[in-house]
Protein backbone atom coordinates (compact mmCIF):
# COMPACT_ATOMS: atom_id res chain seq x y z
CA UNK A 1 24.06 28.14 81.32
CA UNK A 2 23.77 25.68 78.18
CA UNK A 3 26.37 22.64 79.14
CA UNK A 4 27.11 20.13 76.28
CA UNK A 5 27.41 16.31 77.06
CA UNK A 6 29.74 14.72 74.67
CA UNK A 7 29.07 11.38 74.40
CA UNK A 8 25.76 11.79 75.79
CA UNK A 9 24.42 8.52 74.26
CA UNK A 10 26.58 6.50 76.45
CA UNK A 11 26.20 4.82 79.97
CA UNK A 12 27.36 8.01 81.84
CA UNK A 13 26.68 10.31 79.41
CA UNK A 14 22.91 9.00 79.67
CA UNK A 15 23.13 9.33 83.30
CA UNK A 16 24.84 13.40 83.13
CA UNK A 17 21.62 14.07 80.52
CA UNK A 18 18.97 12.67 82.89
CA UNK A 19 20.32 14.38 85.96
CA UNK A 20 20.93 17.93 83.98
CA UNK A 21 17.32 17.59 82.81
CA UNK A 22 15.85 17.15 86.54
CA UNK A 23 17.82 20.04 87.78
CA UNK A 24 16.46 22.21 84.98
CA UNK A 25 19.71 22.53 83.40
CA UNK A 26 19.82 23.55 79.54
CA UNK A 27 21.51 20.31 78.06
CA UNK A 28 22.79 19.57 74.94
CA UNK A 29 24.01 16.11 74.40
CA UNK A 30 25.98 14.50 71.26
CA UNK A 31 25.83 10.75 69.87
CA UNK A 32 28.13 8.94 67.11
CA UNK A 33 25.56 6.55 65.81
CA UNK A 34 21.81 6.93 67.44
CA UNK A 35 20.74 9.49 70.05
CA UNK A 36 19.76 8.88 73.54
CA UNK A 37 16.38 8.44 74.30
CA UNK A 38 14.27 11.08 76.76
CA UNK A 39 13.14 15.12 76.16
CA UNK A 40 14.45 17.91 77.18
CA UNK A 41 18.28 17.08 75.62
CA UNK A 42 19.18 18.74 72.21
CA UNK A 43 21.44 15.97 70.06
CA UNK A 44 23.65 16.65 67.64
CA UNK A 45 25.80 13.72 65.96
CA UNK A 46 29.34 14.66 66.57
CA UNK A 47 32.51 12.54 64.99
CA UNK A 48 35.29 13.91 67.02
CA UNK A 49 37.83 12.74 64.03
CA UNK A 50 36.13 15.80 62.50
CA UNK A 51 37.14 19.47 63.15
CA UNK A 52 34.58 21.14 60.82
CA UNK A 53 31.88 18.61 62.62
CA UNK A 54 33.06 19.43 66.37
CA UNK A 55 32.87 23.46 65.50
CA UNK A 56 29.58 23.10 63.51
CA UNK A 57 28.37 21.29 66.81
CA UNK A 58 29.87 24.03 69.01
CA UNK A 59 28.59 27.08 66.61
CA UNK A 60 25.03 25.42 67.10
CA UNK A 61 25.00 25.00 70.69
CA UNK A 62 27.64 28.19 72.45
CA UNK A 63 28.01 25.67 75.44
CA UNK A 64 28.93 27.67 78.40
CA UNK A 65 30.67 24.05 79.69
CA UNK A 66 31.31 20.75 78.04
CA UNK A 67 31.43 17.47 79.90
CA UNK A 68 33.60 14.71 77.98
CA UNK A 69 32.27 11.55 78.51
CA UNK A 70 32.49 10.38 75.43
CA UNK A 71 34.58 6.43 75.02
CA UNK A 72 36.00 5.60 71.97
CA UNK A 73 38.00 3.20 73.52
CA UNK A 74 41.41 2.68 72.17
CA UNK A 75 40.93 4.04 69.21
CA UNK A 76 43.71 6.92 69.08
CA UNK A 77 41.84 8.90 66.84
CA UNK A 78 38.47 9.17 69.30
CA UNK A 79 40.31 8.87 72.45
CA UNK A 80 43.44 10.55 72.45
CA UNK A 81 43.44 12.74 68.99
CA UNK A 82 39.58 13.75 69.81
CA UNK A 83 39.96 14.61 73.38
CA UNK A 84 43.02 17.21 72.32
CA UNK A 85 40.62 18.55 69.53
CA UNK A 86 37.93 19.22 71.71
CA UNK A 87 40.33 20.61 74.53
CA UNK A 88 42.05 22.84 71.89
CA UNK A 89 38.37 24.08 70.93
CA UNK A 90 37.52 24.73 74.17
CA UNK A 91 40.13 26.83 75.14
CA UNK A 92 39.37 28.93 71.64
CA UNK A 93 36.24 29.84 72.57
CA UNK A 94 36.71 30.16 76.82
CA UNK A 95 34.28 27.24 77.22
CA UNK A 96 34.68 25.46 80.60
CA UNK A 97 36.15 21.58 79.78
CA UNK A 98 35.44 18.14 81.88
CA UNK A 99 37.37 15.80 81.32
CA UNK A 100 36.67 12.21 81.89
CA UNK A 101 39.44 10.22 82.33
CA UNK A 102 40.01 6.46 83.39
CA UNK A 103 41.87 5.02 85.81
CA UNK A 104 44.02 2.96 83.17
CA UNK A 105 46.18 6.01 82.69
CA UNK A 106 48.00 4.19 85.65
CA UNK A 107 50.46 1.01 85.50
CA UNK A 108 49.20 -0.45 88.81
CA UNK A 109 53.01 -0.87 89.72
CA UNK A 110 52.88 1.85 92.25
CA UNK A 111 53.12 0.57 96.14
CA UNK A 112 49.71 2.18 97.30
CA UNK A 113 47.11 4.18 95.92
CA UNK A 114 47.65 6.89 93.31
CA UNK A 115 46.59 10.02 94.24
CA UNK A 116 45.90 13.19 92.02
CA UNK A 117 49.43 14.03 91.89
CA UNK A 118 50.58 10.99 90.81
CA UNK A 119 51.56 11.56 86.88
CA UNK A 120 50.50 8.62 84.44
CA UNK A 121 52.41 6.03 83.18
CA UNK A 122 50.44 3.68 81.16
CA UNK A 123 50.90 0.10 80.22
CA UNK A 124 47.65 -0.08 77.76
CA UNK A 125 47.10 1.41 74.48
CA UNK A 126 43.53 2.74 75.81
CA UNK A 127 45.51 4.37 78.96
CA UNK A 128 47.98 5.71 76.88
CA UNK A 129 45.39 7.33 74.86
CA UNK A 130 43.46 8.88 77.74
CA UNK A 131 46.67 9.83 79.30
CA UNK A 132 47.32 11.94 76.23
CA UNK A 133 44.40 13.53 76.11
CA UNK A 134 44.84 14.43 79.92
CA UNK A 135 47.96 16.27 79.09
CA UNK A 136 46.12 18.13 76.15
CA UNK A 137 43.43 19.04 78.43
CA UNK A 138 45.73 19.78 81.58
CA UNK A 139 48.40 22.09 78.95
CA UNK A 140 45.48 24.03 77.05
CA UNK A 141 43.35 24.91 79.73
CA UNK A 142 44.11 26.14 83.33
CA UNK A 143 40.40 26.36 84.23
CA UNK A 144 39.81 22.69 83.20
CA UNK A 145 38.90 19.53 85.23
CA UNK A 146 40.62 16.30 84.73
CA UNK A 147 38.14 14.06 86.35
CA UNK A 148 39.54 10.26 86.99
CA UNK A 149 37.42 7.38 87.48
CA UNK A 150 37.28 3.82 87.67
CA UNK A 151 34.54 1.00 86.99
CA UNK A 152 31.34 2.54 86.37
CA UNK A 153 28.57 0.54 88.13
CA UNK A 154 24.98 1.32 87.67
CA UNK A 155 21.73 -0.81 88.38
CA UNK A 156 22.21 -3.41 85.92
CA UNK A 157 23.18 -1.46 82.44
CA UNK A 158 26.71 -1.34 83.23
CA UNK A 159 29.18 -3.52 80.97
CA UNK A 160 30.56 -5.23 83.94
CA UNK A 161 27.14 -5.99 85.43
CA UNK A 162 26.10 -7.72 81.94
CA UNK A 163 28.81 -9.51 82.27
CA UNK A 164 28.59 -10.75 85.07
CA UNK A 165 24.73 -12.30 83.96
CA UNK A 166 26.37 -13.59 80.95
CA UNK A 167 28.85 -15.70 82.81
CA UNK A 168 26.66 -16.86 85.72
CA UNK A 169 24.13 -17.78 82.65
CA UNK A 170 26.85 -19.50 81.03
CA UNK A 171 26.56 -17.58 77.93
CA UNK A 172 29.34 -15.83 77.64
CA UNK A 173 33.32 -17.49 77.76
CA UNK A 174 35.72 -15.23 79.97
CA UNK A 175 36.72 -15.54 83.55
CA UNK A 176 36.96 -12.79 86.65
CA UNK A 177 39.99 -11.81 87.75
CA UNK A 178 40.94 -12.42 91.71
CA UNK A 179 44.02 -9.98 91.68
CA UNK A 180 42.81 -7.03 89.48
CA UNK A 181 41.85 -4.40 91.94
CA UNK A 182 40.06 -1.54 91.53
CA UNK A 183 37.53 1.35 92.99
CA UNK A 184 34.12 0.88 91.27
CA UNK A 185 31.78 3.78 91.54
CA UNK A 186 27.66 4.31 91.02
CA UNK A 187 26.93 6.08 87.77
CA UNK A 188 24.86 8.35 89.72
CA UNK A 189 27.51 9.80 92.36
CA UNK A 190 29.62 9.96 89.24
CA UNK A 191 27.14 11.95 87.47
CA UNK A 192 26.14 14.05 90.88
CA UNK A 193 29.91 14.83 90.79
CA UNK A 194 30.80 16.03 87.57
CA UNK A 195 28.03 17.86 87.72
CA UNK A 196 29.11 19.60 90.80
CA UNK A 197 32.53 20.27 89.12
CA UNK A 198 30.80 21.52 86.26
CA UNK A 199 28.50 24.76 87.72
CA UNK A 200 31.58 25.22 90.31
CA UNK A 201 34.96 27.35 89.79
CA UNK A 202 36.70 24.26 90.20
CA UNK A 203 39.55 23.50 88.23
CA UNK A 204 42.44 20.58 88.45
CA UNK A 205 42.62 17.10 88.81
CA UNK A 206 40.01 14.72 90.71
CA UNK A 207 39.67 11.67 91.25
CA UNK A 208 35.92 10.36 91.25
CA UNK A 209 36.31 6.77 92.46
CA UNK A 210 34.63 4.61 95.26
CA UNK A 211 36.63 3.97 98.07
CA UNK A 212 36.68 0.03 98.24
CA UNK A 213 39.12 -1.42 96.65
CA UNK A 214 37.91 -4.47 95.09
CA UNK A 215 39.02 -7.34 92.80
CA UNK A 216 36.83 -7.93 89.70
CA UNK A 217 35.71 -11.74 91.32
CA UNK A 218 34.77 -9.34 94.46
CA UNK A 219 32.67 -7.06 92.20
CA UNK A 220 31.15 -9.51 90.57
CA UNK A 221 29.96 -11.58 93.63
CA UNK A 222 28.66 -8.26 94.79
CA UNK A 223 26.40 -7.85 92.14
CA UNK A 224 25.30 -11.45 91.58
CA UNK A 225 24.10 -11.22 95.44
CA UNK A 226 22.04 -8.31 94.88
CA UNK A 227 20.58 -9.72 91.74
CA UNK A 228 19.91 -12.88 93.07
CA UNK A 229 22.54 -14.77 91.00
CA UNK A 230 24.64 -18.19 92.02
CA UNK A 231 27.61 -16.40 92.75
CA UNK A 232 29.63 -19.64 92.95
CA UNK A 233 28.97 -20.07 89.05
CA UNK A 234 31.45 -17.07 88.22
CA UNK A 235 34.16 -18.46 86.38
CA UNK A 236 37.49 -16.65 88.42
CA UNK A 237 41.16 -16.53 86.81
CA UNK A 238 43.89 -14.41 87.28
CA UNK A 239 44.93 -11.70 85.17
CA UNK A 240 48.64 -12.71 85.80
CA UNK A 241 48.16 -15.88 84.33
CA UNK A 242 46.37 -14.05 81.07
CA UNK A 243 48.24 -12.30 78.26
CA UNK A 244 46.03 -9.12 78.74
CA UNK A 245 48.22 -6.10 79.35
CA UNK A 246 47.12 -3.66 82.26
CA UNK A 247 48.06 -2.78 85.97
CA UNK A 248 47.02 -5.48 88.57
CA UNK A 249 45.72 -3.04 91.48
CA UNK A 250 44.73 0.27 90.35
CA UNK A 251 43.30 2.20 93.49
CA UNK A 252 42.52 5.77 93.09
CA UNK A 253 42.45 7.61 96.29
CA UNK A 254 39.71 9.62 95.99
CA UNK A 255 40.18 11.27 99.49
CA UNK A 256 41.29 14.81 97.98
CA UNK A 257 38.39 15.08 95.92
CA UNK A 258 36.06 13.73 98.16
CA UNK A 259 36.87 16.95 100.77
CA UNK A 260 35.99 19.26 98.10
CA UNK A 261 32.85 17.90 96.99
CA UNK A 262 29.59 17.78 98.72
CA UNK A 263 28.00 14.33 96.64
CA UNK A 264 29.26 11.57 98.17
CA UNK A 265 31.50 8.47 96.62
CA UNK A 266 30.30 5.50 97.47
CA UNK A 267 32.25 2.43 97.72
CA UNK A 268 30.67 -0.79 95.84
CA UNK A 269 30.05 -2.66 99.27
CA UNK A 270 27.33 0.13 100.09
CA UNK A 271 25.65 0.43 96.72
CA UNK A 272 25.74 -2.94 95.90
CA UNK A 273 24.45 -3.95 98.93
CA UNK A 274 21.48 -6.66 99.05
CA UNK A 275 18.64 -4.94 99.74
CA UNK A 276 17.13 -7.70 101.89
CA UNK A 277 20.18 -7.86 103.81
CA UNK A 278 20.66 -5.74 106.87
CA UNK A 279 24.63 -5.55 107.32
């Protein structure tokens, strides 16, 4: 079973190519600009604004499953226009799609948690475009996964673990928020997952999220404790107060999903735990 990662050069898509290599999986992995590093992954640049490029890609590797990791952010084009490309291609040719979504497909206006039957309703132009490419992907394919996740947390390459050096260094303006909640996950159970969707008959919508829900000052303390940073030095604001557009507490419920699967979601007081520290 040959399984291509699509934006395999990325933070999760690095993570998905490392753990398909250790379980002997054939892997093929693409990259926009530079490909990831490590053997055993076949890349293959992929632009998915291009539908000759995406079917020379899939003519080269007959992918018996296709992961979608890739982020192009808000770029329609990438995010929204790609994802229905590659969704429409994949129900062509009877490949198995996973879809990656985000959490942002949500307003954060909803009184609780959003389960997987909650539908979107996006306040951001990157949720909007990921909510698109959820219906593509949900419309095309009955045999597809929609998988939903939140803030991707790894141990110390993450964007939001970067930043959090940046700002206890002082290098780096910006603030984190006290009341913008959400349900950070390690990029290894989020790997350990998808890949568990992926070589399973499963099909539907999941939502791969920790289950603590945490602001982003929370998070950040978190991980300047187990790096051995001066938490107190992290600038804090509120994202009321901002002009940035997005929900203010996005929790996914992930209890659904979690039944179903065997790897386990971690919340981000256990994996960011101090390792020194016996709570």
């Amino acid at each position: 079973m040959t399984v291509l990662i699509v934006g395999g050069s990325g933070f999760l898509g690095a993570e998905l190519a490392r753990q398909g290599r250790s379980a002997g999986l054939e892997t093929a992995a693409t990259f926009r600009s530079r490909p990831g590093e490590g053997t055993g992954v076949s890349w293959h640049r992929l632009d998915l604004r291009n539908p000759a490029n995406l079917h020379g890609v899939l003519d080269a590797v007959s992918p018996r499953a296709i992961i979608n990791a890739s982020s192009g952010g808000a770029e329609w084009a990438v995010t929204a226009e790609g994802g229905m490309r590659l969704a429409q291609a994949a129900a062509q040719r009877g490949i198995k799609l996973i879809h990656v979504s985000s959490d942002a497909v949500f307003s954060g206006l909803r009184n609780g948690p959003y389960d997987e039957m909650c539908s979107p309703d996006p306040v951001t132009p990157y949720g909007a475009a990921k909510a698109a490419a959820e219906t593509a992907v949900r419309l095309l394919s009955a045999g597809a996964v929609v998988a939903r996740t939140s803030l991707i947390i790894g141990d110390g390459g993450s964007e939001h673990e970067r930043l959090v050096h940046a700002l206890a260094a002082g290098t780096r303006d910006g603030a984190l928020y006290t009341d913008d909640v959400r349900c950070p996950i390690h990029v290894s159970d989020l790997a350990a997952a998808l890949w568990e969707l992926t070589v399973s008959e499963a099909a539907g919508v999941f939502h791969l999220a920790g289950p603590d829900a945490v602001t982003r000052h929370e998070l950040g303390t978190l991980i300047a404790q187990r790096d051995g940073l001066d938490a107190s030095l992290l600038p804090t604001g509120r994202r009321a107060d901002s002009d940035l557009p997005g929900g203010l507490r996005i929790r996914l419920d992930n209890r659904a999903t979690q039944r179903h699967l065997a790897t386990r979601l971690r919340g981000a007081q256990e994996f960011l735990r101090c390792p020194n520290i016996d709570r």
